[in-house]
C-alpha atoms as a PDB file:
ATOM      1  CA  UNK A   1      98.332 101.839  87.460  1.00  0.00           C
ATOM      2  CA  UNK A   2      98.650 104.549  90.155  1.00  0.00           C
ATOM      3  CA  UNK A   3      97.446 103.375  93.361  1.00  0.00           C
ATOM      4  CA  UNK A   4      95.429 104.833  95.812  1.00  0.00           C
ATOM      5  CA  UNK A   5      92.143 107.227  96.112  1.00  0.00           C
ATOM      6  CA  UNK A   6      90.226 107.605  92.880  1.00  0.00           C
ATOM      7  CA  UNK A   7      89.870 110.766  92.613  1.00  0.00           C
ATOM      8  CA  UNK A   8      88.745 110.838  88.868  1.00  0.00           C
ATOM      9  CA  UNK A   9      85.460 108.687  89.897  1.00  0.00           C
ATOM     10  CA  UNK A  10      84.222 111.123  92.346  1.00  0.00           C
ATOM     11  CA  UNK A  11      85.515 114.011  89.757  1.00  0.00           C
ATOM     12  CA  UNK A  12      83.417 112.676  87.266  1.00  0.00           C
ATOM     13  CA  UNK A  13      79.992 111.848  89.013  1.00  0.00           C
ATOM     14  CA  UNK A  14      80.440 115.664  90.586  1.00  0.00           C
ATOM     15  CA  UNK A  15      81.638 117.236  87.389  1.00  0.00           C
ATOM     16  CA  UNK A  16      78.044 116.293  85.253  1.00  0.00           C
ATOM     17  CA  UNK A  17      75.936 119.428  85.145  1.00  0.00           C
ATOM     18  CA  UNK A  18      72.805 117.421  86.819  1.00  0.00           C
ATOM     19  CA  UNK A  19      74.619 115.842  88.973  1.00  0.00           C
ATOM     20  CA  UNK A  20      75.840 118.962  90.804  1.00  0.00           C
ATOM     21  CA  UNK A  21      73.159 120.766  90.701  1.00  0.00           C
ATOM     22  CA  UNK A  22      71.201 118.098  92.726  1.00  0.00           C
ATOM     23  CA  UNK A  23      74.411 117.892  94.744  1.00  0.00           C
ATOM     24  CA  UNK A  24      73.536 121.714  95.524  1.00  0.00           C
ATOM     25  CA  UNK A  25      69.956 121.708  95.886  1.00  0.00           C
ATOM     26  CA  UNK A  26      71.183 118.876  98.697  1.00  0.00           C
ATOM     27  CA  UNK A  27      73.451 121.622 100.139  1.00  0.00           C
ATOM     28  CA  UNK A  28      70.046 122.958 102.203  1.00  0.00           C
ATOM     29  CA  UNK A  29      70.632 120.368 104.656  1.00  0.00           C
ATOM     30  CA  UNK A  30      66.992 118.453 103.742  1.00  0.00           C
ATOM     31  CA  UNK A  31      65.957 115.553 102.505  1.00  0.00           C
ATOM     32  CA  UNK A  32      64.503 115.805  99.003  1.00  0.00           C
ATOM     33  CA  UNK A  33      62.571 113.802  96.370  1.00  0.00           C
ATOM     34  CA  UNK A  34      63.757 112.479  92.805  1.00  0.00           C
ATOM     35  CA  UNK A  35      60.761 114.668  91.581  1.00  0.00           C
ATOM     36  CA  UNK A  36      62.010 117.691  93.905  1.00  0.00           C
ATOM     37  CA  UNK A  37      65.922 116.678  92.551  1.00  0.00           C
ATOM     38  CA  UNK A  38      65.033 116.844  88.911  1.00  0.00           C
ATOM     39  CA  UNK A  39      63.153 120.028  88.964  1.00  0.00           C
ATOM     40  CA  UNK A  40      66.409 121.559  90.656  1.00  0.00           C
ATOM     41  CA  UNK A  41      68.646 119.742  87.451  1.00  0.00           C
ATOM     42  CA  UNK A  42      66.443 120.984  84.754  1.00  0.00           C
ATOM     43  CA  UNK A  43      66.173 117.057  83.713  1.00  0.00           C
ATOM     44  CA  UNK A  44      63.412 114.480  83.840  1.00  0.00           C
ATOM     45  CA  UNK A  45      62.798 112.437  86.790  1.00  0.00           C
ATOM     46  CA  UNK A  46      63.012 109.092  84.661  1.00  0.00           C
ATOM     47  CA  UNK A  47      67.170 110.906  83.953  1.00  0.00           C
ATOM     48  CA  UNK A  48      66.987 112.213  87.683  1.00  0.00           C
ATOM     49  CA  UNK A  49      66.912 108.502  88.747  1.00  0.00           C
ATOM     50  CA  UNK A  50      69.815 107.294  86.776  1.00  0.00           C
ATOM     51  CA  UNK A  51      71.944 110.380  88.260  1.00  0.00           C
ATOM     52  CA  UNK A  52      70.906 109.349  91.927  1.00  0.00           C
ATOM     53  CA  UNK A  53      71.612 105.909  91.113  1.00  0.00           C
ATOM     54  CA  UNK A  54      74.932 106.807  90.265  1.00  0.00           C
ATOM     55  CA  UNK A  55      75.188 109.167  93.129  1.00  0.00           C
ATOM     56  CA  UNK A  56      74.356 106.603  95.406  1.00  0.00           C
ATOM     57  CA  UNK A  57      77.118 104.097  94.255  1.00  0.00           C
ATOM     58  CA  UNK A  58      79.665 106.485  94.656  1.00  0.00           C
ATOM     59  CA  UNK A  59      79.155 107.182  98.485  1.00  0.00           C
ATOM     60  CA  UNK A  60      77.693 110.807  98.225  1.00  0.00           C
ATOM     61  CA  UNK A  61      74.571 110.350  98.981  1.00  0.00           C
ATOM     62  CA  UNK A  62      72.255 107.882 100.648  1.00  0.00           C
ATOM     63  CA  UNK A  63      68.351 106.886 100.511  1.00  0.00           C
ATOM     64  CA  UNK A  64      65.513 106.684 102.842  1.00  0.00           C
ATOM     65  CA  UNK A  65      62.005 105.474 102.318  1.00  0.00           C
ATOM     66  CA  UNK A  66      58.965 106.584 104.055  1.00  0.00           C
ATOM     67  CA  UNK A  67      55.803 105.391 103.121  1.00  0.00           C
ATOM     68  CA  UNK A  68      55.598 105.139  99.096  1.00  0.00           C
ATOM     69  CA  UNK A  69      58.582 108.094  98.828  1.00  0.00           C
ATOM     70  CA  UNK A  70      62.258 108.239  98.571  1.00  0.00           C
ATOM     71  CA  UNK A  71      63.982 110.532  99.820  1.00  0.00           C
ATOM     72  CA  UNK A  72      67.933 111.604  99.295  1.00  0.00           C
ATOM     73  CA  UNK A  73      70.505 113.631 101.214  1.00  0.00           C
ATOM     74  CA  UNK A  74      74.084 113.662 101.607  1.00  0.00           C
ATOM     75  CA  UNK A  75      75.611 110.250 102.738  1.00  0.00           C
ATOM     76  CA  UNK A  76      77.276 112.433 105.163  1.00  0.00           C
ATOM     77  CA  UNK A  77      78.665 115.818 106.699  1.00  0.00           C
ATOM     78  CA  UNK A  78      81.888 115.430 104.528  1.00  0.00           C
ATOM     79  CA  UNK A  79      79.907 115.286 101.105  1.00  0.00           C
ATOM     80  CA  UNK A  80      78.134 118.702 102.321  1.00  0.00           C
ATOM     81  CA  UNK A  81      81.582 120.663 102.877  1.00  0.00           C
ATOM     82  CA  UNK A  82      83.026 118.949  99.970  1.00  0.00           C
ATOM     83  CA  UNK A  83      80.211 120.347  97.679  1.00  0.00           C
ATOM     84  CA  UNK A  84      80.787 124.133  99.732  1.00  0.00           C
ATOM     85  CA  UNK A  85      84.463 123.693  99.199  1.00  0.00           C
ATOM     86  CA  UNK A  86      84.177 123.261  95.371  1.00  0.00           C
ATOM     87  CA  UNK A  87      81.666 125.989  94.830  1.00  0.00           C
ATOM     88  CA  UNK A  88      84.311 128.573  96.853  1.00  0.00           C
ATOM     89  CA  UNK A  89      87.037 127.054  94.508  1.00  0.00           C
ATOM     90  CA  UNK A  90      85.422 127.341  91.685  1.00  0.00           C
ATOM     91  CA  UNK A  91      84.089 131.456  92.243  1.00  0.00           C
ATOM     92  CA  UNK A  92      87.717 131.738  93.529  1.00  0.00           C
ATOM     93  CA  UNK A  93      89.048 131.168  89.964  1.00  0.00           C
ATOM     94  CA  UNK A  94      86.486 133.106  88.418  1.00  0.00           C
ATOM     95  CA  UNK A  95      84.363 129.822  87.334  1.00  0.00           C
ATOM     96  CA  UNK A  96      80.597 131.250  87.841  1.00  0.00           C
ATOM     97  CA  UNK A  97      77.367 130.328  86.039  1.00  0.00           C
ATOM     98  CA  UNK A  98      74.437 132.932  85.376  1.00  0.00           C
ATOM     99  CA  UNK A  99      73.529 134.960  88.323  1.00  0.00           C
ATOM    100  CA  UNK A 100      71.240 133.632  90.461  1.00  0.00           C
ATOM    101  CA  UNK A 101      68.021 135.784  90.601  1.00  0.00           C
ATOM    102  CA  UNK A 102      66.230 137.829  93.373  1.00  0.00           C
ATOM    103  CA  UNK A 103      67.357 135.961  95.874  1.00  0.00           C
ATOM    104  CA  UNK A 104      70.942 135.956  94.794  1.00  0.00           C
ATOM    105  CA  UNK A 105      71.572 139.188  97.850  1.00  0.00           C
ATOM    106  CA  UNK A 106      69.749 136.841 100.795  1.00  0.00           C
ATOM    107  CA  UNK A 107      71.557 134.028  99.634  1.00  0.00           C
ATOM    108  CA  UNK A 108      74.619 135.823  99.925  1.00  0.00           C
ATOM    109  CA  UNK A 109      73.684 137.340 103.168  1.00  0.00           C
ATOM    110  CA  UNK A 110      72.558 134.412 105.415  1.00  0.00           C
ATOM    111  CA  UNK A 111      71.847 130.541 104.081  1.00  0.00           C
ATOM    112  CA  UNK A 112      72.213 127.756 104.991  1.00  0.00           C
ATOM    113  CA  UNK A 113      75.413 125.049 104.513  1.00  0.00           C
ATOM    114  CA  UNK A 114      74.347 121.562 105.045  1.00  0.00           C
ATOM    115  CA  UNK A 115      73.277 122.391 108.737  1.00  0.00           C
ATOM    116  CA  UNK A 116      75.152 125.216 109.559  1.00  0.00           C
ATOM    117  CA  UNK A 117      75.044 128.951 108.625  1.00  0.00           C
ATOM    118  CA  UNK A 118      77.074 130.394 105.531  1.00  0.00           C
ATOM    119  CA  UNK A 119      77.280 133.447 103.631  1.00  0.00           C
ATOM    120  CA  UNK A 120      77.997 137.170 105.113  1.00  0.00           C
ATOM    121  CA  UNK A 121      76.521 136.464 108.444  1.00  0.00           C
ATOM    122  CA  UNK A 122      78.510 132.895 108.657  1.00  0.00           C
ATOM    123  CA  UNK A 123      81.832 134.710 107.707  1.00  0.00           C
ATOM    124  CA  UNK A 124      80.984 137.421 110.274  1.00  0.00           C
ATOM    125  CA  UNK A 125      80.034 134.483 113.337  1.00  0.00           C
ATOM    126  CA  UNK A 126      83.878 132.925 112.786  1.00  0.00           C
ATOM    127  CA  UNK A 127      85.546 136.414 112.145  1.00  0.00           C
ATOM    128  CA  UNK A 128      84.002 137.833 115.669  1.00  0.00           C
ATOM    129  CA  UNK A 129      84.167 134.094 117.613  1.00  0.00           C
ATOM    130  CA  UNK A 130      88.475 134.417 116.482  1.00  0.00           C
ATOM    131  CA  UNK A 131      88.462 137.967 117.115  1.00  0.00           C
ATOM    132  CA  UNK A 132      87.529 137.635 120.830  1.00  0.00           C
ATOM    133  CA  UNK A 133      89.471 135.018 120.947  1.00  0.00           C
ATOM    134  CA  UNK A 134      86.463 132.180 121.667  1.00  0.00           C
ATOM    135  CA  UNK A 135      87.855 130.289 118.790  1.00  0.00           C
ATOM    136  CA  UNK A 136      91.665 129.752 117.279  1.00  0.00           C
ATOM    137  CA  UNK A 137      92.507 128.866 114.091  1.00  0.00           C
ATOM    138  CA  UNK A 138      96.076 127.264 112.825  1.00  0.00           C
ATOM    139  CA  UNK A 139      95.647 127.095 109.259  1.00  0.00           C
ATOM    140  CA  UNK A 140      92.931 124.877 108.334  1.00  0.00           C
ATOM    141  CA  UNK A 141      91.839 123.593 111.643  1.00  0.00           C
ATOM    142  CA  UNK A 142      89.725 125.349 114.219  1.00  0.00           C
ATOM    143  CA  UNK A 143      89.343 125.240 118.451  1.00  0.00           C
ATOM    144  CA  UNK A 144      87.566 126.323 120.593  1.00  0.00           C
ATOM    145  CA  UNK A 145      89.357 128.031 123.448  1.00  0.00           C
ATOM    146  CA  UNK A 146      88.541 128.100 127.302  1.00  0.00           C
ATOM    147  CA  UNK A 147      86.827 131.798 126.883  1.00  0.00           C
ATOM    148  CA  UNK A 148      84.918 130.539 124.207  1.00  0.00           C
ATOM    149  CA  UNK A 149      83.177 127.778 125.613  1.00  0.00           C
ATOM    150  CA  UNK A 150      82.813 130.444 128.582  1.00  0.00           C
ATOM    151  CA  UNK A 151      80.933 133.099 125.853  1.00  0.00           C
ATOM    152  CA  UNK A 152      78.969 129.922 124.205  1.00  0.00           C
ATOM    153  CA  UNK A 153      77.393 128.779 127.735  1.00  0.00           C
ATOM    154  CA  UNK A 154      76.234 132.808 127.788  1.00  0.00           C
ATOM    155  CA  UNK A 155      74.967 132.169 124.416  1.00  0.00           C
ATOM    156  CA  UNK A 156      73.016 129.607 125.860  1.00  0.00           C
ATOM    157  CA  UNK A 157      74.939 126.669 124.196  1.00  0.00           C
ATOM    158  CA  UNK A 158      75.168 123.561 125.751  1.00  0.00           C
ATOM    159  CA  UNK A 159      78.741 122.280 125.048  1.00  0.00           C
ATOM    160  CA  UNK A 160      78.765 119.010 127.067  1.00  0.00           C
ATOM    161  CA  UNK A 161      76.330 116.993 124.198  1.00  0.00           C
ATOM    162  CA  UNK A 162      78.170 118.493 120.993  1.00  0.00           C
ATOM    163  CA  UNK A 163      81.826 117.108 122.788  1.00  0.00           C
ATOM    164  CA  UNK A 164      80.360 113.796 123.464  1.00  0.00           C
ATOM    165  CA  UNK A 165      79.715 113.565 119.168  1.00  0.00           C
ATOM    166  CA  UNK A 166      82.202 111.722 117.385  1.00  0.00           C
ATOM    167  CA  UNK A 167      81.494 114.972 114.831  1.00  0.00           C
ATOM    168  CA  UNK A 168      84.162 117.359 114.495  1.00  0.00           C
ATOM    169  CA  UNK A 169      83.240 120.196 117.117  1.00  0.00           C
ATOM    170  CA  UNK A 170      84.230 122.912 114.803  1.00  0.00           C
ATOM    171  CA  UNK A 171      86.437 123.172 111.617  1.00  0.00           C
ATOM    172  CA  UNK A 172      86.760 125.569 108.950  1.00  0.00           C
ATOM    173  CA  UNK A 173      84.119 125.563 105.326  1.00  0.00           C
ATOM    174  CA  UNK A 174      85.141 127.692 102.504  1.00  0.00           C
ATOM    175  CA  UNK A 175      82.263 129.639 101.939  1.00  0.00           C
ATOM    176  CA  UNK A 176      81.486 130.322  98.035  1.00  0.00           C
ATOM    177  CA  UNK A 177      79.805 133.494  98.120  1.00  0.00           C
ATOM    178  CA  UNK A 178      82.448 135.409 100.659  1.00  0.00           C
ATOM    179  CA  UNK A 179      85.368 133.103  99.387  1.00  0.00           C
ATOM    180  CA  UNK A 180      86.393 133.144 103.035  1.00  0.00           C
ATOM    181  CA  UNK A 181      85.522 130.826 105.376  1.00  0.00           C
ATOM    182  CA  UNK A 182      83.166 130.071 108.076  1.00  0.00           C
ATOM    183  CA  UNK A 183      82.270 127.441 110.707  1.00  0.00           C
ATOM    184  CA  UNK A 184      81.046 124.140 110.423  1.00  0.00           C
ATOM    185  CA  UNK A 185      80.934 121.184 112.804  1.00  0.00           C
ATOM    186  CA  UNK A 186      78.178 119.901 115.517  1.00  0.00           C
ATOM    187  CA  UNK A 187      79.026 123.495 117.257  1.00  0.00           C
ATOM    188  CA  UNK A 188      78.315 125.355 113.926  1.00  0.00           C
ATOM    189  CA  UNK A 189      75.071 123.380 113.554  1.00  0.00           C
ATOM    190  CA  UNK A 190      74.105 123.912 117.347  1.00  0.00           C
ATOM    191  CA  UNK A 191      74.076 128.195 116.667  1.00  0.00           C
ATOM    192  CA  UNK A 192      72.188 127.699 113.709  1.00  0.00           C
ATOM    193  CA  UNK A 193      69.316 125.336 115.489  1.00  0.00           C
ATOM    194  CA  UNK A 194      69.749 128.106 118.276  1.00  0.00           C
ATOM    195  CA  UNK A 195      68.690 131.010 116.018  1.00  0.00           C
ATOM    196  CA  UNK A 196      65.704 128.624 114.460  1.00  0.00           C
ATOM    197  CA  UNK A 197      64.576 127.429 118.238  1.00  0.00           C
ATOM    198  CA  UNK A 198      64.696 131.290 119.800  1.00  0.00           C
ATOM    199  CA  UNK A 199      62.553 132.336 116.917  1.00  0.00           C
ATOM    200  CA  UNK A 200      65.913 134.875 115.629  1.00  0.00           C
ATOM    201  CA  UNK A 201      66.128 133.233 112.337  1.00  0.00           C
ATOM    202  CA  UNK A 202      63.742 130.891 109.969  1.00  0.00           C
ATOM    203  CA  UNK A 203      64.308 129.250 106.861  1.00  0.00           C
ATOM    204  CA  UNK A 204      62.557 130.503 104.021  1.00  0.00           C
ATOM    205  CA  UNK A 205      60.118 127.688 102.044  1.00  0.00           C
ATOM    206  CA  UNK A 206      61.813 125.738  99.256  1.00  0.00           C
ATOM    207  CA  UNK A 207      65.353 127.839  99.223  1.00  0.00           C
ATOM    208  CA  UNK A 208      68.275 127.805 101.384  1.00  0.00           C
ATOM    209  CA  UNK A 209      68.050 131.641 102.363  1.00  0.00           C
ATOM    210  CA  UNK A 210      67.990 132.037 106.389  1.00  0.00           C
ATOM    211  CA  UNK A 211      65.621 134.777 106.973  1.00  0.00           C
ATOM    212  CA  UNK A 212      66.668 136.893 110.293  1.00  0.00           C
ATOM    213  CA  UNK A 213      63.631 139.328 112.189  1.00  0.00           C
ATOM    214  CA  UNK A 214      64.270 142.712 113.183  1.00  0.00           C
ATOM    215  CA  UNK A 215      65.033 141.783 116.196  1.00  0.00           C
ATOM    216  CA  UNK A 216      67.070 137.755 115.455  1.00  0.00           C
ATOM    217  CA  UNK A 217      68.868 140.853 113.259  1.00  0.00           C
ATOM    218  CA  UNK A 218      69.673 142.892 115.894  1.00  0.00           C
ATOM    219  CA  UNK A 219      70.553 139.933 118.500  1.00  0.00           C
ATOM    220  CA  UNK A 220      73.034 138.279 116.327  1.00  0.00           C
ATOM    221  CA  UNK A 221      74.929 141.741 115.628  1.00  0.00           C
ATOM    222  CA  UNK A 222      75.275 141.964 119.064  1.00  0.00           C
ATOM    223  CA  UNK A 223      76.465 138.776 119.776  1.00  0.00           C
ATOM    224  CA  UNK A 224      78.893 138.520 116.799  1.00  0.00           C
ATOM    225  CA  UNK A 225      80.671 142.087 116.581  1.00  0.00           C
ATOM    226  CA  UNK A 226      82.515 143.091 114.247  1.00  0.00           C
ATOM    227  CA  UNK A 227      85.870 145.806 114.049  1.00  0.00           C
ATOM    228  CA  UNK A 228      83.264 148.301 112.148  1.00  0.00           C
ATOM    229  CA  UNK A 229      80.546 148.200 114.917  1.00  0.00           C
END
């Protein structure tokens, strides 16, 4: 027998159709029902169970009870960007189910990735943070650079909390829709609470779609330029 990581166990409880798409529906970063879970899977909540169940004993996601309700999220950050990961790997290869619907354009434009922002707008935060230099990239890994954490503070970011977190401050998520990547990390998470606290950006009910006003639109082109503006 081959020692080391099993990867074939966590293949397996990812690669069953219900299981990822409550794996997915956990992508929005909230903390969801069995009911809620098995109305994302297209399964009953008696098969729901059995999936989380399994879920749970594999280490991607975790439990918490509140009054007479369960209710399951990711067991952490790592499960989140491993879920984003596969999903840009798998449109990468040319692996894609039916299209998604109406909201198939905001999803693509702005959503949200665990707890930080994804999709066009995501892409085009990291692409404008490394093109004025606020952030450098070698290969995989992201930092943030002496100007940056100069241009965050004028963002109104407070730094000092988010490098006390034994989180990652930044690092790199393959985003499925662009199939490029954007940020994640306590600093990714800390722009999109700033665009939900200023009132720039909301999430809409029940989806994943980050809704930006007329004028959260406006703001957030002008803080994250691009070559074309």
């Amino acid at each position: 027998m081959i020692e080391g990581p099993d990867i074939a166990r966590i293949g397996s409880l990812v690669g069953d159709p219900a299981r990822a798409n409550i794996l997915v529906a956990l992508l929005g970063g909230r903390a969801l029902t069995a009911t809620e879970l098995a109305g994302a899977a297209g399964v009953t909540v008696q098969t729901a169970s059995s999936h989380l169940s399994k879920l749970e004993d594999g280490g991607l996601i975790r439990q918490q009870k509140q009054g007479r309700h369960r209710y399951f999220s990711f067991a952490d950050e790592t499960v989140g960007g491993l879920i984003e990961g596969l999903m840009g790997f798998a449109a990468s290869r040319g692996h894609l189910r039916h299209r998604l619907g109406p909201k198939e354009p905001a999803l693509r434009k702005a959503r949200i990735c665990y707890d930080h922002l994804a999709g066009d707008y995501g892409v085009r935060m990291l692409d404008s943070l490394v093109a004025r230099g606020a952030i450098e990239v070698d290969g995989e890994a992201l930092a943030l650079t002496a100007a940056g954490e100069q241009l965050l503070a004028e963002f109104g970011i407070d730094l000092a909390p988010l490098k006390m977190l034994r989180r990652p401050l930044c690092r790199s998520c393959l985003d499925w829709s662009e199939r490029r990547a954007h940020m994640a990390g306590s600093l990714g998470k800390a722009l999109l609470d700033h665009f939900v606290e200023t009132g720039d950006a909301r999430r809409e009910a029940g989806s994943r779609v980050m809704v930006f006003s007329p004028v959260g639109d406006r703001r957030f082109q002008a803080m994250f330029p691009t070559m074309a503006d």
